[in-house]
Protein backbone atom coordinates (compact mmCIF):
# COMPACT_ATOMS: atom_id res chain seq x y z
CA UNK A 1 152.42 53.74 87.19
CA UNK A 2 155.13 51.44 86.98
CA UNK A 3 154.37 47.68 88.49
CA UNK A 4 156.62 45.45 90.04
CA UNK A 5 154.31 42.60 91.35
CA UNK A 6 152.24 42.95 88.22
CA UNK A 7 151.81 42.93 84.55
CA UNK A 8 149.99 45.23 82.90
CA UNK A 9 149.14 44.57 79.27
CA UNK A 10 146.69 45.79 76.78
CA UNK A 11 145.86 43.96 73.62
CA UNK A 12 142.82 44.53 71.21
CA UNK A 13 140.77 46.00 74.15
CA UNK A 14 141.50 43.12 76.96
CA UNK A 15 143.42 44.18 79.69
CA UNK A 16 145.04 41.64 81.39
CA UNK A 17 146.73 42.08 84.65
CA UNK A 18 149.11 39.22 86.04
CA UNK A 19 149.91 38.30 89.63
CA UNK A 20 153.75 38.38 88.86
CA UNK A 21 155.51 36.90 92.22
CA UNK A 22 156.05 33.29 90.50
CA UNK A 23 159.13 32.50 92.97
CA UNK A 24 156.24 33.21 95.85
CA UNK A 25 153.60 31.16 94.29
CA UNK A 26 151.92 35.14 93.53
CA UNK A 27 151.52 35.24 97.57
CA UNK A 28 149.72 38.42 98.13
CA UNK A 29 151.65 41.75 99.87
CA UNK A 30 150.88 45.31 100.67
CA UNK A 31 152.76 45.98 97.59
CA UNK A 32 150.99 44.26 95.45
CA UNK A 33 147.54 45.56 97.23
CA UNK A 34 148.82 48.64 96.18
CA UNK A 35 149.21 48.05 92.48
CA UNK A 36 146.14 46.11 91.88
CA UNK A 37 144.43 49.31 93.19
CA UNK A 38 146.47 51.42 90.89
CA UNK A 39 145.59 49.02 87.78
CA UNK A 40 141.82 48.73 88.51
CA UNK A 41 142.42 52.97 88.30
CA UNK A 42 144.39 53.25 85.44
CA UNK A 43 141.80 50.39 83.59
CA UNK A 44 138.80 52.75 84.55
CA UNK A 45 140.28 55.74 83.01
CA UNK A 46 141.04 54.15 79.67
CA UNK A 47 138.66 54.13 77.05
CA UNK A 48 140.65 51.42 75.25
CA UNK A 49 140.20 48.96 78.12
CA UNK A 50 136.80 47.31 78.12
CA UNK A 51 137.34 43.92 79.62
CA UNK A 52 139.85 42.77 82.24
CA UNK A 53 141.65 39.43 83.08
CA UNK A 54 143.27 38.73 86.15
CA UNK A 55 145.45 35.91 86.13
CA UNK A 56 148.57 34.80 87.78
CA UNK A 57 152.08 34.18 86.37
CA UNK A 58 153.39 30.34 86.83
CA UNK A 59 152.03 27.51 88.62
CA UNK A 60 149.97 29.50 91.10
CA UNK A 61 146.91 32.06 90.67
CA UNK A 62 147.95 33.52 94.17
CA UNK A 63 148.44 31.44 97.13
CA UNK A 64 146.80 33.84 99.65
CA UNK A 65 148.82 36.36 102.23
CA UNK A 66 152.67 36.40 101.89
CA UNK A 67 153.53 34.21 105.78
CA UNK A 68 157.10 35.17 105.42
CA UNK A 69 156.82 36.97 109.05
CA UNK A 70 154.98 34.17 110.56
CA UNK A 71 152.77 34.94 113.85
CA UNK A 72 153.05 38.66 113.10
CA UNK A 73 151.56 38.39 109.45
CA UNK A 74 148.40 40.05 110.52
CA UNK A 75 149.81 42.91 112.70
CA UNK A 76 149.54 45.18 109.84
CA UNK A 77 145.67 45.10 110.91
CA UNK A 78 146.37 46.61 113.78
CA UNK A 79 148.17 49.88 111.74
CA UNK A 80 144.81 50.04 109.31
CA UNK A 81 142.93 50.54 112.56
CA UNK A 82 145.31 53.15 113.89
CA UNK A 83 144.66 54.95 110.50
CA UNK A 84 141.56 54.69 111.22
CA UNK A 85 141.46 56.57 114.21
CA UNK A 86 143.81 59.02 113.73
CA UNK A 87 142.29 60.12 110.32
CA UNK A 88 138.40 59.35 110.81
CA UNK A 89 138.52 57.69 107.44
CA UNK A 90 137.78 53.77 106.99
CA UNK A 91 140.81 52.13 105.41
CA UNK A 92 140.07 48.19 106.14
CA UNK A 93 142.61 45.67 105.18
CA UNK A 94 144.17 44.71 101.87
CA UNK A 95 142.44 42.06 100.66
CA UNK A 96 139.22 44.27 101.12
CA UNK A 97 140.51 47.64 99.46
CA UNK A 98 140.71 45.52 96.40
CA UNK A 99 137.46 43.91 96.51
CA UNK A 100 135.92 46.92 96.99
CA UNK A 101 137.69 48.96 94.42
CA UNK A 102 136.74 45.89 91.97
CA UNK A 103 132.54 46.31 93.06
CA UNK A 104 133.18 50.05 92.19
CA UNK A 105 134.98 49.10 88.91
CA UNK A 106 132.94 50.03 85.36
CA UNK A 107 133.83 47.22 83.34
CA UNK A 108 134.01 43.59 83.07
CA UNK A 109 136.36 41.16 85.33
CA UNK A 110 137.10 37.51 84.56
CA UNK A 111 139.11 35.84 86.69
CA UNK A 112 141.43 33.30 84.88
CA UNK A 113 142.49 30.94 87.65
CA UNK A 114 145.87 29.08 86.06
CA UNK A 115 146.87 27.45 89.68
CA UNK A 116 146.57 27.56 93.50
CA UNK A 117 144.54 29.88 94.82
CA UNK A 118 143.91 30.14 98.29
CA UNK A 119 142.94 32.41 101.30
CA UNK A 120 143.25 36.19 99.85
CA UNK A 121 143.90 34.36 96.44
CA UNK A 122 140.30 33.27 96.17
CA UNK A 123 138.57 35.81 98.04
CA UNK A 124 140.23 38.44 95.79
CA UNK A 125 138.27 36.88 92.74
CA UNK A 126 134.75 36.88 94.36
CA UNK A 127 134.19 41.05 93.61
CA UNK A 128 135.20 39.72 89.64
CA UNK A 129 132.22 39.07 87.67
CA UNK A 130 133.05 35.66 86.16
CA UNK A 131 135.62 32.88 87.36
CA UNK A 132 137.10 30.04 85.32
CA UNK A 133 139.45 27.66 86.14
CA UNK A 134 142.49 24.86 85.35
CA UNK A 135 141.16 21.08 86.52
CA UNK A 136 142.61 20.49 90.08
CA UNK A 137 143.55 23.88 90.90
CA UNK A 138 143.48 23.85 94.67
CA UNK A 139 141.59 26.32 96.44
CA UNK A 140 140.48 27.03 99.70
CA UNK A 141 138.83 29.31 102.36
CA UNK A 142 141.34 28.37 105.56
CA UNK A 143 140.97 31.68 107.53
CA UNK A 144 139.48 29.05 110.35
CA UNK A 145 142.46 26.72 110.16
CA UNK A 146 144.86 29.84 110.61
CA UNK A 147 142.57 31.28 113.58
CA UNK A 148 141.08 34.24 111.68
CA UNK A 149 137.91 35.04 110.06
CA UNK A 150 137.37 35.47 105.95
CA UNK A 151 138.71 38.66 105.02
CA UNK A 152 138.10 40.80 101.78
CA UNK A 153 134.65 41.03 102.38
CA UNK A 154 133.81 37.48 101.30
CA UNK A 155 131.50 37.22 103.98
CA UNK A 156 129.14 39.35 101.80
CA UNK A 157 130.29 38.10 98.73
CA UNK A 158 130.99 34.60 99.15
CA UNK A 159 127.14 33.57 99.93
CA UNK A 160 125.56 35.59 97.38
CA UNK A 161 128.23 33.30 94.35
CA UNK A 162 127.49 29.74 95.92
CA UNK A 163 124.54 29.86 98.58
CA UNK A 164 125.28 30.39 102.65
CA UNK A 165 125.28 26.53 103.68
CA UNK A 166 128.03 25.88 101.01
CA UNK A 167 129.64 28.98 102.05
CA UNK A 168 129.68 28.39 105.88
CA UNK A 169 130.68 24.96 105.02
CA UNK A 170 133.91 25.58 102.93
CA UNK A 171 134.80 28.72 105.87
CA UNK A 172 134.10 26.05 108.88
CA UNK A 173 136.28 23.71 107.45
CA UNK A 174 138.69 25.72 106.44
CA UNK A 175 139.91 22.94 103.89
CA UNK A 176 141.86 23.10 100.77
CA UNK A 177 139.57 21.58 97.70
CA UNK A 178 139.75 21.24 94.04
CA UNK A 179 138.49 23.10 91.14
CA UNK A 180 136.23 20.59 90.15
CA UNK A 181 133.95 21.14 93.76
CA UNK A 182 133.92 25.15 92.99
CA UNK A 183 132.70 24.38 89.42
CA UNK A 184 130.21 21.98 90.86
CA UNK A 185 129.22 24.77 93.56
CA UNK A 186 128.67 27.83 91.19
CA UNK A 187 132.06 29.39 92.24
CA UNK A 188 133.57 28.62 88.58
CA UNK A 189 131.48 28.70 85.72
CA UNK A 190 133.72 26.25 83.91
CA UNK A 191 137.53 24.65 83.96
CA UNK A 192 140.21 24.02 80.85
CA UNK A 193 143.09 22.91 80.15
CA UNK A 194 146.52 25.01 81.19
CA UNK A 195 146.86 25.73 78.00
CA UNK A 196 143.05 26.93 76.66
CA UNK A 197 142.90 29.00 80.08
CA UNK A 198 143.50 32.32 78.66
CA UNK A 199 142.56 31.55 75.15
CA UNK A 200 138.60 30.42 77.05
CA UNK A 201 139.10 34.22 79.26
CA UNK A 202 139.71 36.14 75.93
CA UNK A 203 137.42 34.37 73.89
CA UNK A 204 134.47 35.07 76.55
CA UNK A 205 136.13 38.85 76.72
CA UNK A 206 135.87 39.05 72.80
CA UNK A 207 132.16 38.94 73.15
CA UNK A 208 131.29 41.59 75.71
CA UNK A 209 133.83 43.61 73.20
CA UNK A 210 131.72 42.52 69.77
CA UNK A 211 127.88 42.52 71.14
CA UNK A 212 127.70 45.24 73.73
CA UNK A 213 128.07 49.18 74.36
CA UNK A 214 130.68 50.15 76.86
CA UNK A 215 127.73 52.54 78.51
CA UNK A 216 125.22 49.84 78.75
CA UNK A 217 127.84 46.96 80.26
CA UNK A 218 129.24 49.23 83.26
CA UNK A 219 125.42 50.19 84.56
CA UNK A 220 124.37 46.65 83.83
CA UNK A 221 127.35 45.61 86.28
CA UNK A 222 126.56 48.11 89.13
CA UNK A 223 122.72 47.36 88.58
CA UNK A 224 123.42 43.51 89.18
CA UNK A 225 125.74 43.41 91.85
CA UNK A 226 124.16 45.88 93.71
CA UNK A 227 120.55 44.70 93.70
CA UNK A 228 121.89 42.10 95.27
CA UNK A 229 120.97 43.71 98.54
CA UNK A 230 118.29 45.79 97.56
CA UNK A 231 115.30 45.11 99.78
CA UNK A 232 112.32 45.10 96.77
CA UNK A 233 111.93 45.11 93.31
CA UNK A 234 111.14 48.72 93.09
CA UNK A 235 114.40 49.30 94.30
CA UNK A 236 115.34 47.83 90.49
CA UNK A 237 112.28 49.39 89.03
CA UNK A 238 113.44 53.08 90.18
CA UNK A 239 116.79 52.41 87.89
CA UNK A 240 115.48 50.55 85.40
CA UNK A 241 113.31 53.59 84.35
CA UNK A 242 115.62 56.14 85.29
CA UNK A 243 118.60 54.42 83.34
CA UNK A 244 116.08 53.47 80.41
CA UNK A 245 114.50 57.09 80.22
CA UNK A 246 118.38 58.39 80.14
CA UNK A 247 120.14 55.68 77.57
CA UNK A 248 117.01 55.75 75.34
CA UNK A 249 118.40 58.76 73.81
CA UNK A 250 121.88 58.04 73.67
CA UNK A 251 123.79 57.73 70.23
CA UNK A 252 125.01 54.35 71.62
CA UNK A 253 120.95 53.52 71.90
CA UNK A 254 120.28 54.62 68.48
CA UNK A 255 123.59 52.75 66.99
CA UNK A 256 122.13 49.77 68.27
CA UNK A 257 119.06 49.98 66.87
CA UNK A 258 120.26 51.12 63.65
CA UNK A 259 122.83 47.85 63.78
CA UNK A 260 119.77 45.54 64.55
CA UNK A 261 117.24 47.30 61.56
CA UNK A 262 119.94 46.91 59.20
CA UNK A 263 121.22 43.41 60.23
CA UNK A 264 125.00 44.53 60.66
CA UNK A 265 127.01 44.55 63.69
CA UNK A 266 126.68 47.76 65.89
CA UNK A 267 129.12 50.44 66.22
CA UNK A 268 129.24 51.70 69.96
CA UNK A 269 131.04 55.07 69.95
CA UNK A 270 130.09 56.14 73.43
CA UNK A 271 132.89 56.54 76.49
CA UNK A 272 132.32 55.30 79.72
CA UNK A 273 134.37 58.23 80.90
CA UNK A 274 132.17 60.69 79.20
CA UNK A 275 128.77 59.09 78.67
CA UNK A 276 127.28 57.88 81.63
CA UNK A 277 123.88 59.27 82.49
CA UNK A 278 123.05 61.63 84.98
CA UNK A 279 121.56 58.98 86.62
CA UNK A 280 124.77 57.38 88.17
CA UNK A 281 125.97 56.56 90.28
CA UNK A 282 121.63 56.64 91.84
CA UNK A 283 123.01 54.78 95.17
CA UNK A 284 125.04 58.21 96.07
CA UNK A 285 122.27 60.76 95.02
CA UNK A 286 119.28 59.69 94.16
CA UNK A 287 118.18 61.30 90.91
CA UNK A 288 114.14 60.33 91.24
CA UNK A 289 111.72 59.90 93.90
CA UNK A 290 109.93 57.14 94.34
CA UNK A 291 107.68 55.75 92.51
């Protein structure tokens, strides 16, 4: 797919997508809904991707929704809903197609947070696995101070990252803070320079790519995020044996092993888009009865 609000580039395994609307401080659009989508899809198909950046172009990560039309910003709700009803299939708005396609994503997802990022900006970054930012990078849930609600699912998200009191506080104030209070709050696990930004994302990237199978990393991320709302342990203990029962006997299993044993570094071979056990995805048809 060709982008037009994005970049799309691929180097040494890293995929890093940028927010490219620097003349609108990155301000998110259908548009660019629409290509974020498509990346996240063409990332998950490629073999040669196995870490992603997002990151945004200029001074801004992404400033939130696009307000050129003012009061009627949010009438495009209104049209998802219509969808809705005319095709019996859930749409939702923007903002949450793309955290949800990012919870369904198979690989890694650091958000690289260069500038502003605000509204849709940040909640767009709460589905990634791993946030770091520049010091004083503003940021800020204001849905409350615009007479809305948080959007992109960050009511589910936002809580589970930083705790619900901190989360209800930064939504019922609906102020703009700095970096330095999300770092302080869990929401960034650490800040740098302009200039070390992306060198810090890649760096961190570089060792998912040099420690860890492909395989193991994308059920690792589904297992994590999703227990989050799993109701009991077993819930975990049903995949853990499942997923440990079907990897045990992988080549990527017996690579790493083999690496360990012979005190060299490993050799994973096996595809993501080829090699993932019967097992998954277990929360659409579960594999194994209780135990």
């Amino acid at each position: 797919m060709k982008f037009e609000q994005l970049r799309y580039e691929v180097e040494g395994r890293i995929l890093t997508i940028t927010l490219n609307r620097p003349d609108r401080m990155n301000a998110f659009t259908g548009q660019m809904c629409d290509e974020l989508i498509a990346a996240f899809d063409q990332a998950d198909a490629d073999d040669n991707v196995k870490v992603v950046i997002v990151t945004g172009a200029g001074r801004a990560f992404c400033a939130g929704a696009d307000l050129e039309l003012g009061g009627d910003t949010w009438g495009k709700h209104s049209e998802y809903l219509a969808e809705q009803e005319a095709t019996q299939r859930y749409v939702g708005d923007g903002g949450g197609q793309v955290t949800r396609r990012i919870y369904d994503f198979n690989k890694p997802v650091i958000a690289a947070i260069n500038g502003a990022a605000v509204g849709v900006g940040i909640t767009m970054t709460l589905a990634m696995d791993i946030r770091i930012a520049v010091p004083n990078a503003k940021l800020g849930f204001v849905f409350a101070a615009r007479g809305i609600i948080p959007e992109a699912c960050s009511s589910w998200f936002l809580p589970r990252i930083v705790g619900i009191s901190k989360a209800l506080e930064w939504c019922y104030a609906g102020r703009v803070f700095k970096s330095e209070e999300g770092l302080q709050a869990g929401l960034l696990r650490s800040l740098h320079e302009p200039e070390a930004l992306l060198p810090a994302a890649r760096a961190l990237a570089q060792e998912f790519i040099d420690n860890s199978s492909s395989v193991s990393i994308a059920m690792t991320r589904h297992m994590m995020w999703r227990m989050l709302s799993a109701p009991h342990p077993i819930d975990a203990h049903e995949v853990d044996t499942a997923a440990i029962a079907a990897l045990g006997s992988s080549d990527d299993a017996r690579e790493g092993i083999s690496a360990f044993l012979e005190k060299r570094k490993a050799n994973f071979k096996d595809r993501v888009t080829q090699h993932m056990p019967k097992v998954f995805p277990w929360w659409k048809d579960r594999p194994f009865k209780k135990l």
